[in-house]
C-alpha atoms as a PDB file:
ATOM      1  CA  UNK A   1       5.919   2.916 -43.025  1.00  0.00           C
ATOM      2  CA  UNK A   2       3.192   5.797 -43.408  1.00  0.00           C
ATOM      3  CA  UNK A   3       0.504   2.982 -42.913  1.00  0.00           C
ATOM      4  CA  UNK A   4       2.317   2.263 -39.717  1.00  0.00           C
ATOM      5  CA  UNK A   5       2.208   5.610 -38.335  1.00  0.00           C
ATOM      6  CA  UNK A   6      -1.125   6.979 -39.371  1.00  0.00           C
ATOM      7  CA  UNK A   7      -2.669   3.498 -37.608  1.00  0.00           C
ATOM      8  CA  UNK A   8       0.057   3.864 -34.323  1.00  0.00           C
ATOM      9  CA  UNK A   9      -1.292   7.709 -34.521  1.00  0.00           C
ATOM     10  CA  UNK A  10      -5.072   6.166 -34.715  1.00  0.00           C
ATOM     11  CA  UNK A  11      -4.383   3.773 -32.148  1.00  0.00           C
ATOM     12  CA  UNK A  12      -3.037   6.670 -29.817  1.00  0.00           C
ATOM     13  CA  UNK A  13      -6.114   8.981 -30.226  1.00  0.00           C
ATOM     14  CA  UNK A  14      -8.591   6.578 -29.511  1.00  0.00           C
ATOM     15  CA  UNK A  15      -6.585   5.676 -26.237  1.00  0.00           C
ATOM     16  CA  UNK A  16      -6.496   9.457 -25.588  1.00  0.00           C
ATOM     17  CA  UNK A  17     -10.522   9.741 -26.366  1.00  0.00           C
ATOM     18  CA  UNK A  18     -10.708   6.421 -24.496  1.00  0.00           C
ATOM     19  CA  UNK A  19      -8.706   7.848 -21.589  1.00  0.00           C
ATOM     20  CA  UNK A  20     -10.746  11.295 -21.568  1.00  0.00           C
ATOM     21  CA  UNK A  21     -13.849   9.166 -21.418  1.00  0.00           C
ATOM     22  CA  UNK A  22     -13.284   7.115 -18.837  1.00  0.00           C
ATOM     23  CA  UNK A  23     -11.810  10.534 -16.410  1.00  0.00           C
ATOM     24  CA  UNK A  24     -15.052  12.106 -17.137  1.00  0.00           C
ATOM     25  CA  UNK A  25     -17.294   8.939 -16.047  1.00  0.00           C
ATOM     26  CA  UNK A  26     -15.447   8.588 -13.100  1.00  0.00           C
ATOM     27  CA  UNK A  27     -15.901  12.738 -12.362  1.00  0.00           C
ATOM     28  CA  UNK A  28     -19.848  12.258 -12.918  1.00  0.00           C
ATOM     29  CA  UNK A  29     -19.476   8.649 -10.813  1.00  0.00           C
ATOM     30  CA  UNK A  30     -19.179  10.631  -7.296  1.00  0.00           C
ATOM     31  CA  UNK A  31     -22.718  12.520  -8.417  1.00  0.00           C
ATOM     32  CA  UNK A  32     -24.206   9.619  -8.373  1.00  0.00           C
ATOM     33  CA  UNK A  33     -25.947   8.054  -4.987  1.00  0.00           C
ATOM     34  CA  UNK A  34     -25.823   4.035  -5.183  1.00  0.00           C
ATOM     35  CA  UNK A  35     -27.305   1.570  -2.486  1.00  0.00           C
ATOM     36  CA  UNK A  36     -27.538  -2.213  -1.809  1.00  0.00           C
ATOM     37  CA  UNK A  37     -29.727  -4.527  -0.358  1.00  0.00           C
ATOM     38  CA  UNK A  38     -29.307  -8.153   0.498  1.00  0.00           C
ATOM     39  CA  UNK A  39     -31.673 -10.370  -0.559  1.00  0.00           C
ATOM     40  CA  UNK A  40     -30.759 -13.124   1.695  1.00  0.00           C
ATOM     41  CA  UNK A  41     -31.370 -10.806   4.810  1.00  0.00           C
ATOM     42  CA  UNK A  42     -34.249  -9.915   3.155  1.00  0.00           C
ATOM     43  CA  UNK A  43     -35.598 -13.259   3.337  1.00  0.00           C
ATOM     44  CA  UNK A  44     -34.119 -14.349   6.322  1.00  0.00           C
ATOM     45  CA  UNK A  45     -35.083 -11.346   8.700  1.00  0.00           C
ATOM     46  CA  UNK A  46     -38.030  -9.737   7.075  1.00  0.00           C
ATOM     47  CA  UNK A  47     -41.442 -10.067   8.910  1.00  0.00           C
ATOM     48  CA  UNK A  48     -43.210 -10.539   5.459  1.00  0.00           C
ATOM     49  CA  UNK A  49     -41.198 -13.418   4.629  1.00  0.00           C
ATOM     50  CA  UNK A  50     -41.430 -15.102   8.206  1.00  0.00           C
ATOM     51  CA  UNK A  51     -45.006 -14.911   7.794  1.00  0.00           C
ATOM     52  CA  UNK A  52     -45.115 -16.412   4.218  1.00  0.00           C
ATOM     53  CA  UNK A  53     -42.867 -18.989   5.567  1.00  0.00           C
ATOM     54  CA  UNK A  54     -45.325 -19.546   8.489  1.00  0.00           C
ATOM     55  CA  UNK A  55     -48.228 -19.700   6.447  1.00  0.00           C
ATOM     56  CA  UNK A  56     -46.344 -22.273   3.809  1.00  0.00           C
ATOM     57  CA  UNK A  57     -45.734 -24.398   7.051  1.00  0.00           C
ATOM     58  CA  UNK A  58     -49.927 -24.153   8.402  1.00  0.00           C
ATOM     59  CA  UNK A  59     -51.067 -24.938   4.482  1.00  0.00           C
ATOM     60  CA  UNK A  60     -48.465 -28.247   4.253  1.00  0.00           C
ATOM     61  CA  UNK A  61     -48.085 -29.486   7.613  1.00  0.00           C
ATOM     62  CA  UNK A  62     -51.530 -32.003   7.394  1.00  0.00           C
ATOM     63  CA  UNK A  63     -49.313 -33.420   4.248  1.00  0.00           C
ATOM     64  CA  UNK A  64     -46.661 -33.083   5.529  1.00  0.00           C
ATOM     65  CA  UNK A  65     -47.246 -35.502   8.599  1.00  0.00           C
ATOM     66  CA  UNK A  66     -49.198 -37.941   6.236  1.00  0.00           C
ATOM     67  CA  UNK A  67     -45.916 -38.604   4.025  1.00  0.00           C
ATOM     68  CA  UNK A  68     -43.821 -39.287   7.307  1.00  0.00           C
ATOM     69  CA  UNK A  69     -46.649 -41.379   8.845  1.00  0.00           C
ATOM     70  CA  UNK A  70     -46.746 -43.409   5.242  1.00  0.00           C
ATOM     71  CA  UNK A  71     -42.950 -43.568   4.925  1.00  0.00           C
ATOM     72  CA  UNK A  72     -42.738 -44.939   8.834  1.00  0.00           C
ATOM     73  CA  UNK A  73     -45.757 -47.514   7.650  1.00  0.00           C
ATOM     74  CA  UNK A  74     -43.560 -48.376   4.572  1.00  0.00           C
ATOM     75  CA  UNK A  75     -40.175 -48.840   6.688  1.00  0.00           C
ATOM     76  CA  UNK A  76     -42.533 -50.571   9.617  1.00  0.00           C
ATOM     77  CA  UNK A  77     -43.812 -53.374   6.806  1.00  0.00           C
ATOM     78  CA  UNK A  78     -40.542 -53.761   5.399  1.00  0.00           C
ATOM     79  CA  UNK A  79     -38.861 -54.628   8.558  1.00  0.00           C
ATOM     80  CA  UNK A  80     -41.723 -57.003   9.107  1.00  0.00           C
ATOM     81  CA  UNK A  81     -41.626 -58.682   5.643  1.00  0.00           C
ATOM     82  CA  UNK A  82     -37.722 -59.292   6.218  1.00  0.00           C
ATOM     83  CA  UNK A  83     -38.297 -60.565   9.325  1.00  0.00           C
ATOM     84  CA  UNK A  84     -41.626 -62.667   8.355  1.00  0.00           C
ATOM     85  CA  UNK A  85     -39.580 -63.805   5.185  1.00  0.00           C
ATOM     86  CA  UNK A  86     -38.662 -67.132   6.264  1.00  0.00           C
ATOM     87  CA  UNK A  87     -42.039 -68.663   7.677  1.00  0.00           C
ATOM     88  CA  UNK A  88     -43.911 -67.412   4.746  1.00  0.00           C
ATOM     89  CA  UNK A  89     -45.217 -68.937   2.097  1.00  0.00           C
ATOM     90  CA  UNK A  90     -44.730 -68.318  -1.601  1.00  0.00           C
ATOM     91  CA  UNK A  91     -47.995 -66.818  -2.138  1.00  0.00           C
ATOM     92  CA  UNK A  92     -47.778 -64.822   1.084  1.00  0.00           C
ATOM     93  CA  UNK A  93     -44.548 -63.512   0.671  1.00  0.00           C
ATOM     94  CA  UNK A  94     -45.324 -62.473  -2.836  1.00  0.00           C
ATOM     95  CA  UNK A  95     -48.506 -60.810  -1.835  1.00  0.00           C
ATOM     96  CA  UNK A  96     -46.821 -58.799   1.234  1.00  0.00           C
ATOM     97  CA  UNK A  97     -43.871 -57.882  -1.293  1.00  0.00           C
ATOM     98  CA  UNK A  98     -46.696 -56.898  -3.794  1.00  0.00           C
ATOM     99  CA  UNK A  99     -48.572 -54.677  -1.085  1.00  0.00           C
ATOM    100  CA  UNK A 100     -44.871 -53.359  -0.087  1.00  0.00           C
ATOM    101  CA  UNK A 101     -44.220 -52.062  -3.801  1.00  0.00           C
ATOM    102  CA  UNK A 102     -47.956 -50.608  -4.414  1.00  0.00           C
ATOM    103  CA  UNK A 103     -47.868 -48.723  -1.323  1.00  0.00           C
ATOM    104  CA  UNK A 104     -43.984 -47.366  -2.077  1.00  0.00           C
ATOM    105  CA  UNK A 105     -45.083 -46.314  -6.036  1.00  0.00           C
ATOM    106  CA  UNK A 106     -48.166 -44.333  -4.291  1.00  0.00           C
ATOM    107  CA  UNK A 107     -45.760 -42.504  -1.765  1.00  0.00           C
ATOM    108  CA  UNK A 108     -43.131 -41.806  -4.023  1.00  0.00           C
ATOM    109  CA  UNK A 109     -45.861 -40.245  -6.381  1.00  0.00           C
ATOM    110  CA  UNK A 110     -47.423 -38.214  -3.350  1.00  0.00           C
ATOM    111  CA  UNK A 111     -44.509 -36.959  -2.340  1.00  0.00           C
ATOM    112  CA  UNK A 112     -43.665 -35.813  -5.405  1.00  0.00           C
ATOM    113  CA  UNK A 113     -46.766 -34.305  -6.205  1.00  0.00           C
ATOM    114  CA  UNK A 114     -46.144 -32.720  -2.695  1.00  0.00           C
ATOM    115  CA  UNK A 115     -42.696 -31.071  -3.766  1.00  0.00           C
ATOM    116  CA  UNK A 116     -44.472 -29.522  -6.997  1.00  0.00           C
ATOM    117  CA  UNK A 117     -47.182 -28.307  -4.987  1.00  0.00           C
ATOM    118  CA  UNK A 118     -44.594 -26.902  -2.131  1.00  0.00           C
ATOM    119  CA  UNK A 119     -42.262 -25.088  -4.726  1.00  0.00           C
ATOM    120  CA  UNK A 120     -45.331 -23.850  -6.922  1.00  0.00           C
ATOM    121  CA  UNK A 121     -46.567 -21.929  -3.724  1.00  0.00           C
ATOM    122  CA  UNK A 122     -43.207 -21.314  -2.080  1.00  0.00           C
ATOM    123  CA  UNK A 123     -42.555 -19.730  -5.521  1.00  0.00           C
ATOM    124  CA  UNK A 124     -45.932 -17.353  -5.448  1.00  0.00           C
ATOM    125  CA  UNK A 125     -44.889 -16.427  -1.463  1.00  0.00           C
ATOM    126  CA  UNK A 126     -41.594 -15.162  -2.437  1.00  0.00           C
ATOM    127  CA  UNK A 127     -42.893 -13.688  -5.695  1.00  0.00           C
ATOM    128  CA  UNK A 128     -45.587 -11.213  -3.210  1.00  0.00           C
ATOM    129  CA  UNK A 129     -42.531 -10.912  -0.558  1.00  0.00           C
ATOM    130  CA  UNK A 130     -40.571  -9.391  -3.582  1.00  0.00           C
ATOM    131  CA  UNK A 131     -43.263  -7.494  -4.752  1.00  0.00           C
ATOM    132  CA  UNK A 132     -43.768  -5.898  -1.472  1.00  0.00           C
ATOM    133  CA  UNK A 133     -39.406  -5.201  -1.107  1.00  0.00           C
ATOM    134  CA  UNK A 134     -39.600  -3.834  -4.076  1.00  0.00           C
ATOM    135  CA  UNK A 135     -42.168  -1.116  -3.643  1.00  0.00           C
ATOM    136  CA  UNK A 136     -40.833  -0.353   0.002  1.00  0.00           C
ATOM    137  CA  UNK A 137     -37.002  -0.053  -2.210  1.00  0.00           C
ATOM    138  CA  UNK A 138     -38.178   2.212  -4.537  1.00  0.00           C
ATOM    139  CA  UNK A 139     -40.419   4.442  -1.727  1.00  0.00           C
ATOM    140  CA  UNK A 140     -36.655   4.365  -0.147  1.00  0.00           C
ATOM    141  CA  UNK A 141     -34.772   4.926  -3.550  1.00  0.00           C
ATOM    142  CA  UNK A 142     -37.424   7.569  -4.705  1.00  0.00           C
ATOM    143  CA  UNK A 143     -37.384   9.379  -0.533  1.00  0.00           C
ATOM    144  CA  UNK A 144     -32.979   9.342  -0.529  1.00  0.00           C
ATOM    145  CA  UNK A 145     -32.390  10.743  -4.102  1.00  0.00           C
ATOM    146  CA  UNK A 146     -30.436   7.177  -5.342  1.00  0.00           C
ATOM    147  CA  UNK A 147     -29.622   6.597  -8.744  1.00  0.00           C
ATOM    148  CA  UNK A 148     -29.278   2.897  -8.463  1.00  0.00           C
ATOM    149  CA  UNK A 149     -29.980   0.056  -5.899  1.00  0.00           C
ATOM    150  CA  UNK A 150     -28.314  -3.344  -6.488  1.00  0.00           C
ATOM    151  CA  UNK A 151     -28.650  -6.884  -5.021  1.00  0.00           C
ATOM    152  CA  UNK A 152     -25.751  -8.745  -6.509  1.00  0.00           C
ATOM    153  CA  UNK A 153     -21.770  -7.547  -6.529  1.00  0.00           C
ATOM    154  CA  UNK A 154     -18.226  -8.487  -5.715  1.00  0.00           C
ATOM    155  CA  UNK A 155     -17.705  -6.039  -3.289  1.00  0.00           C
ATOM    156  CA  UNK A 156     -20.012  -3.867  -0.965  1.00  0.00           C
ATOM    157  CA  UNK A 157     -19.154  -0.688   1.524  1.00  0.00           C
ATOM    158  CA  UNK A 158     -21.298  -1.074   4.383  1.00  0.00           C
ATOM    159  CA  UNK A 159     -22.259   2.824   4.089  1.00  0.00           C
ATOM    160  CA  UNK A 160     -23.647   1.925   0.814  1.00  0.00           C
ATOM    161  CA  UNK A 161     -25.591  -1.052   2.396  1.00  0.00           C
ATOM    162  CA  UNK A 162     -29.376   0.065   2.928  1.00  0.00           C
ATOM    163  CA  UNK A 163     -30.592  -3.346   3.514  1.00  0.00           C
ATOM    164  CA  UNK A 164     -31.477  -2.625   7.307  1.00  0.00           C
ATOM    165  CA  UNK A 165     -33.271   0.542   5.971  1.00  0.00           C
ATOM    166  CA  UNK A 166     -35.196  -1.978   3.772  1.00  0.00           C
ATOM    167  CA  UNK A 167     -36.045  -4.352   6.650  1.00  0.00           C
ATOM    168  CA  UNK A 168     -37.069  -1.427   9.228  1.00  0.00           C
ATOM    169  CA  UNK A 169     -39.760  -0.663   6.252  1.00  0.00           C
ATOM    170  CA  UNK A 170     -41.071  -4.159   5.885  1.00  0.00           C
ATOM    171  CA  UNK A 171     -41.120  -4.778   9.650  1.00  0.00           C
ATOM    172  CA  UNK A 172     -43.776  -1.803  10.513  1.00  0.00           C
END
């Protein structure tokens, strides 16, 4: 029975010290200044990522219209062989089918070299966008005296929401 109550006694005092800890965290908590930003915004409405996204487009559009020029060729001879299919002979048809697959294994490779090449870059854009939100979020952080900025949580007060403040900065 004295085990009992010296660990039930235990058990209460760390509750208590528990307790105490937690009222003083949440006393310091309101000292504290705490913003958010939204990344999606961010990337959505900032000028610097319009104009990566703009200069993404201008790099890959020249590829861009030779894949759908290749895959309209592909679908174009395809409709063709199925329609040719009956007058053709043997060798013909197996030559045209041939041609059909050789020129469906090279777009399928281009365009998948094109996706690597298109994520690889969209990848470095967003990398400088976030470099250059990050140094206008900590010239706001360090200018408004806030202890922490965040990007991801459950819940969000608008008056804690700096993420226009964020956008005015990137936009001039």
């Amino acid at each position: 029975m004295k085990n009992f109550a010296k660990t039930f006694m235990d058990t209460k005092k760390a509750v208590v010290l528990a307790f105490c800890l937690c009222a003083f965290g949440l006393a310091h908590a309101q000292e504290y200044k705490v913003g958010y930003i939204n990344p999606d915004r961010i990337m959505s409405e900032s000028a610097p990522a319009k104009a990566a996204e703009k200069k993404l487009e201008s790099d890959f559009s020249k590829r861009t219209k030779e894949l759908r020029d290749t895959q309209a060729r592909l679908k174009a001879m395809g409709e063709k062989l199925d329609k040719d299919m009956p007058v053709l002979s043997e060798s013909q048809r197996i030559k045209r089918q041939r041609e059909l697959a050789d020129m469906s294994q090279d777009f399928q490779r281009k365009s998948r070299a094109y996706r690597e090449d298109l994520m690889q870059r969209r990848n470095e854009e967003i990398a400088k966008v976030f470099d250059r939100v990050n140094t206008e979020i900590n010239k706001i952080a360090k200018a408004g005296k806030y202890d922490l900025i965040v990007q991801d949580a459950v819940y969000i007060s608008p008056r804690v929401d700096i993420t226009e403040q964020v956008l005015k900065a990137l936009n001039n």
